[in-house]
N, C-alpha and C. Protein backbone atom coordinates (compact mmCIF):
# COMPACT_ATOMS: atom_id res chain seq x y z
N UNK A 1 -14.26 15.06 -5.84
CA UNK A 1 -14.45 14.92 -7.27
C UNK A 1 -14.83 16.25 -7.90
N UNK A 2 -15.94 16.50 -7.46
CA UNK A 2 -16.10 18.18 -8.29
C UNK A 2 -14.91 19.44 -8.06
N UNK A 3 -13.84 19.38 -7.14
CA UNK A 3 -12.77 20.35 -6.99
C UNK A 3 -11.92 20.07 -8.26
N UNK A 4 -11.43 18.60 -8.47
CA UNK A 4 -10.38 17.86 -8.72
C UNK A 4 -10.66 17.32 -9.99
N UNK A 5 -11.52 16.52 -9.86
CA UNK A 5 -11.97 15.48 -11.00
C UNK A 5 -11.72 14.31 -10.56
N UNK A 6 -10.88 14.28 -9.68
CA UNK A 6 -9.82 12.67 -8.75
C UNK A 6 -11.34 11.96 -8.12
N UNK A 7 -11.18 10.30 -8.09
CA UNK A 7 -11.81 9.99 -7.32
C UNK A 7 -11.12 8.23 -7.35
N UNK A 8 -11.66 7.54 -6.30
CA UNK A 8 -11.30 6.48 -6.12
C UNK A 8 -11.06 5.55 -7.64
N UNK A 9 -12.68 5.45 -8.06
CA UNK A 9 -12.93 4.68 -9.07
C UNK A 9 -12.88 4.90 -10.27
N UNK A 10 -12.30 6.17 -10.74
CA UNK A 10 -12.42 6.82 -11.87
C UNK A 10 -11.14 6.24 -12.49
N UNK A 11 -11.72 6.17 -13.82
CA UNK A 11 -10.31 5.54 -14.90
C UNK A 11 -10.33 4.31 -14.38
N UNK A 12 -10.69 3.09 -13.88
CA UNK A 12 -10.74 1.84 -13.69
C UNK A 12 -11.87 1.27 -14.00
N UNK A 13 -11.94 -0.02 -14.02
CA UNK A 13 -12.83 -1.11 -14.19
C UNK A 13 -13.24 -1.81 -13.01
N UNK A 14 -14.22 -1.88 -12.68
CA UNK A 14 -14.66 -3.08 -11.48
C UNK A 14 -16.09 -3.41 -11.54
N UNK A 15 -15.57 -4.95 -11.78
CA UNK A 15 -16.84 -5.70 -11.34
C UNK A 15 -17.62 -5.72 -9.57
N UNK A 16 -18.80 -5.63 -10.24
CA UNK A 16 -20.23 -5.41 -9.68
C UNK A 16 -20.95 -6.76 -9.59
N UNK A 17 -21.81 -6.65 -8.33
CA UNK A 17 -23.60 -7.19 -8.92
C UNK A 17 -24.41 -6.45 -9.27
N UNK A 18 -25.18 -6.35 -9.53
CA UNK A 18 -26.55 -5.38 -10.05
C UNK A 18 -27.88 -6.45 -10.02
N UNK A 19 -28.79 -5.55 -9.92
CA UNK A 19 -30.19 -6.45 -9.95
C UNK A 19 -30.96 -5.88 -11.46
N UNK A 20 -31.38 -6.49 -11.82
CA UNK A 20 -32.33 -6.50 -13.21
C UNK A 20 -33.43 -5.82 -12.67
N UNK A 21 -34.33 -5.28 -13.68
CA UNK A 21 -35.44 -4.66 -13.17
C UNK A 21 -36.32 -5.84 -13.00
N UNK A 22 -36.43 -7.03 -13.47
CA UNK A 22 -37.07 -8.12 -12.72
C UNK A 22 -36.51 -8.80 -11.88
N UNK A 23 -35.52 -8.53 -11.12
CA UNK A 23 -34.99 -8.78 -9.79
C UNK A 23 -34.11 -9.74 -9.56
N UNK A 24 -33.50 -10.21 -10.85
CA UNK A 24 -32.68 -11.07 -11.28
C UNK A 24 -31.09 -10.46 -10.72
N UNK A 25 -29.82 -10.98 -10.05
CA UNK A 25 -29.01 -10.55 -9.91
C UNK A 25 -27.95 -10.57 -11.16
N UNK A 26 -27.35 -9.79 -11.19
CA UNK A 26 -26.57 -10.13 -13.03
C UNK A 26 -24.70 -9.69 -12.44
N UNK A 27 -24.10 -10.25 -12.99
CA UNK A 27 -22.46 -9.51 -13.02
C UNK A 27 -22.40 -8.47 -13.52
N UNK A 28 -21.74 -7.18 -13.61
CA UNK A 28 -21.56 -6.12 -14.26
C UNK A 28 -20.35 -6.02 -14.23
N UNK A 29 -19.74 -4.75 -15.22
CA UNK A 29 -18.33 -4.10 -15.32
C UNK A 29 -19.17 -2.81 -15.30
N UNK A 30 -18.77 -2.28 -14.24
CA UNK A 30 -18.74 -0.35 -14.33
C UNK A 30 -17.09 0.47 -14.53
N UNK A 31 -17.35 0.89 -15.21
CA UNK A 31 -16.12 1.96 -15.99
C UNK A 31 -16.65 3.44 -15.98
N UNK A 32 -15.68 4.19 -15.12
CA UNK A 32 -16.40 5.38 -14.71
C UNK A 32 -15.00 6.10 -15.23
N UNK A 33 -15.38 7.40 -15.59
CA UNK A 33 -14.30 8.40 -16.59
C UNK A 33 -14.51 9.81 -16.13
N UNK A 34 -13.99 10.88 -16.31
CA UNK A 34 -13.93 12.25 -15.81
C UNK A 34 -13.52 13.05 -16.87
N UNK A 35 -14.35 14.24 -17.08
CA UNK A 35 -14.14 15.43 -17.98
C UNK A 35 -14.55 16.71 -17.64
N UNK A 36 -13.87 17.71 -17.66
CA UNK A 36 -14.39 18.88 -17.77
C UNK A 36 -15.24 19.64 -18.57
N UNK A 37 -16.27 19.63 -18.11
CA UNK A 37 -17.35 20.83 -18.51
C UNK A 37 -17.80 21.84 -18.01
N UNK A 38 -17.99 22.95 -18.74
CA UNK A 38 -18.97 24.04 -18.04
C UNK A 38 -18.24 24.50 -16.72
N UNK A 39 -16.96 24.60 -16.72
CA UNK A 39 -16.11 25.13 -15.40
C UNK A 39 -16.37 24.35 -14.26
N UNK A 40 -16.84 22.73 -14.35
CA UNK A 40 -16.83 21.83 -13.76
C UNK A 40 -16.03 20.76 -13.91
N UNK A 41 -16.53 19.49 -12.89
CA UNK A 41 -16.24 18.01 -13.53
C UNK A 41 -17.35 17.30 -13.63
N UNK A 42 -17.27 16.65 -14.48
CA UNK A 42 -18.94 15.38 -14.68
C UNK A 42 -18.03 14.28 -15.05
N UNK A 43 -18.80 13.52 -15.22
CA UNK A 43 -19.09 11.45 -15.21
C UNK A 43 -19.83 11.20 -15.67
N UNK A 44 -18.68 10.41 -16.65
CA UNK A 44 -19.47 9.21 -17.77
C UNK A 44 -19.64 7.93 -17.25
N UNK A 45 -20.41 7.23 -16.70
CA UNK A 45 -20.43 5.74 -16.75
C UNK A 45 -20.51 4.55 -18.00
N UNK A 46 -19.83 3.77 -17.77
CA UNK A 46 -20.43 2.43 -18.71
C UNK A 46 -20.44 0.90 -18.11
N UNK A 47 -21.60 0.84 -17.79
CA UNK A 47 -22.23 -0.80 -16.93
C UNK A 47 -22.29 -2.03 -18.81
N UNK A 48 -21.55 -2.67 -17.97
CA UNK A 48 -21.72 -3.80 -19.07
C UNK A 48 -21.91 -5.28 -18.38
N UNK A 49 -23.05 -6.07 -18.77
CA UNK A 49 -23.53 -7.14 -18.55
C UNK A 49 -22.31 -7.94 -18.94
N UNK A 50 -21.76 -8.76 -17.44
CA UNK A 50 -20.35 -10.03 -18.16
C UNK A 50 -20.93 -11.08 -17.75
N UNK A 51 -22.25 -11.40 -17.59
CA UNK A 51 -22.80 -12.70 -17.18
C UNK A 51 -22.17 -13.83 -17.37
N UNK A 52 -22.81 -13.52 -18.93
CA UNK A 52 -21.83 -15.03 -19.62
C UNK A 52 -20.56 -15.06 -19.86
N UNK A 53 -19.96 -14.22 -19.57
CA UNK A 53 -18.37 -14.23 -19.48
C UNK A 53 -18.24 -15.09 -18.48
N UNK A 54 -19.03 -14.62 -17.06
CA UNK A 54 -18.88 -15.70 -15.96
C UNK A 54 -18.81 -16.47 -15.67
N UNK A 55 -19.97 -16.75 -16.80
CA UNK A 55 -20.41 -18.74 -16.44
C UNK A 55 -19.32 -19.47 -17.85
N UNK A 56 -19.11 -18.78 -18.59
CA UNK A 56 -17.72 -19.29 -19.16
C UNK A 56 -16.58 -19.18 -18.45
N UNK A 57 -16.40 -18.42 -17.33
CA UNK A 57 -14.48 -18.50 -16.74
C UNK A 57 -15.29 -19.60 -15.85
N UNK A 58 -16.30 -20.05 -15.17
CA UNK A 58 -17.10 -20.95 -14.05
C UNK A 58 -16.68 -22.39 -14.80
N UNK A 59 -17.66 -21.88 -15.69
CA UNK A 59 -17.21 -23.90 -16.99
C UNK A 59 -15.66 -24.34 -16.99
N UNK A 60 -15.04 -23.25 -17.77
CA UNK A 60 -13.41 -23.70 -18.00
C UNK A 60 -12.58 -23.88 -16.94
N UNK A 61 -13.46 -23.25 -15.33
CA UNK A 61 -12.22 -23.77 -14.22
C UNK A 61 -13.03 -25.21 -13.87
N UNK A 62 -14.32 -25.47 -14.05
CA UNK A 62 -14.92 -26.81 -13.69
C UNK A 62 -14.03 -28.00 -14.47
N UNK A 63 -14.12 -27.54 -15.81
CA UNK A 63 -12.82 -28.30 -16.93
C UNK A 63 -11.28 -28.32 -16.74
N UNK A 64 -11.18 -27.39 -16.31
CA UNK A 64 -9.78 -27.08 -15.75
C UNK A 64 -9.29 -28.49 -14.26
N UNK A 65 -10.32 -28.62 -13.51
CA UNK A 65 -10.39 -28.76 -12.45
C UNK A 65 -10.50 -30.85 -12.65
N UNK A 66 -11.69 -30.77 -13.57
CA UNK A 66 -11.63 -32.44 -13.65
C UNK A 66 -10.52 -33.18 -14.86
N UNK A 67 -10.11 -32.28 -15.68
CA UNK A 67 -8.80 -32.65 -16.45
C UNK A 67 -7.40 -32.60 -15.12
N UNK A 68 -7.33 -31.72 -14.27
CA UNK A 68 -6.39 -32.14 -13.58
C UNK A 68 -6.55 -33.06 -12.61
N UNK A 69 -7.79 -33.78 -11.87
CA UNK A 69 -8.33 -34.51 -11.30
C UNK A 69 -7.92 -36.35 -12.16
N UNK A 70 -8.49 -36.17 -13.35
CA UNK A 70 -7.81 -37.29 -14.43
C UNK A 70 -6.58 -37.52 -14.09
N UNK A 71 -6.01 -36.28 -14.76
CA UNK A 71 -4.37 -36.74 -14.73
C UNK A 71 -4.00 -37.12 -13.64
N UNK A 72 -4.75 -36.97 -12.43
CA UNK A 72 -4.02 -37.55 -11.20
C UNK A 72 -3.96 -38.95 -10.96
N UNK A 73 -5.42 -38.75 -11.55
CA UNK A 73 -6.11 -40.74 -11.54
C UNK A 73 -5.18 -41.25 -12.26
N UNK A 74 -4.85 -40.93 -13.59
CA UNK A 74 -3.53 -41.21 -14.04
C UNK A 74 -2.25 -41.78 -14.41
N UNK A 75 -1.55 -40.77 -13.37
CA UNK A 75 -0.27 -40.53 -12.22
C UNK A 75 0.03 -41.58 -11.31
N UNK A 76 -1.21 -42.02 -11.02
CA UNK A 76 -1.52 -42.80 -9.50
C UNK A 76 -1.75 -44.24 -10.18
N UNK A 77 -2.37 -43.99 -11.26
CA UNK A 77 -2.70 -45.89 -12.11
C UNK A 77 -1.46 -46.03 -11.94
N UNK A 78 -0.25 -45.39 -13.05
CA UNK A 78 0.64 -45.42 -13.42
C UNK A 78 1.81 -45.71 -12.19
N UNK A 79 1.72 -45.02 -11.45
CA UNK A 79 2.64 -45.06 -10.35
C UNK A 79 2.50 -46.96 -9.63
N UNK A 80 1.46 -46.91 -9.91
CA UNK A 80 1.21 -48.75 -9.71
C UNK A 80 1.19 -49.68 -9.85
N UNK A 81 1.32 -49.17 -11.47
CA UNK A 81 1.91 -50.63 -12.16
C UNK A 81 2.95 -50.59 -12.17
């Protein structure tokens, strides 16, 4: 990284865990970037809390999951009469 600026994670997005300073585990997005300074390279980070993003994609596949569960019940009434 300091020759180049190149590194694995640079210019991408990836989710993380992280711990809270009260010891809570949380989801993160780290987004890490590269620039030249000072006849170097440095790094910008940006950590963003997607908690509740989580437990919203968690809910909508739980919903996802018993709406297709229904329709089976359904399928299967139906197939019987």
């Amino acid at each position: 990284f300091l020759r180049s600026g190149q590194g694995s994670v640079l210019n991408k997005t990836v989710e993380l865990s992280a711990r809270r300073q009260d010891g809570r585990e949380i989801a993160v997005e780290l987004s890490l970037a590269s620039f030249p300074f000072n006849d170097g390279w440095n790094a910008v980070g940006i950590i963003r809390d997607i908690t509740q993003r989580k437990n919203a994609e968690q809910a909508l596949m739980a919903a996802k999951q018993q709406a297709e569960a229904a329709n089976r019940a359904k399928s299967a009434y139906l197939a019987n009469m």
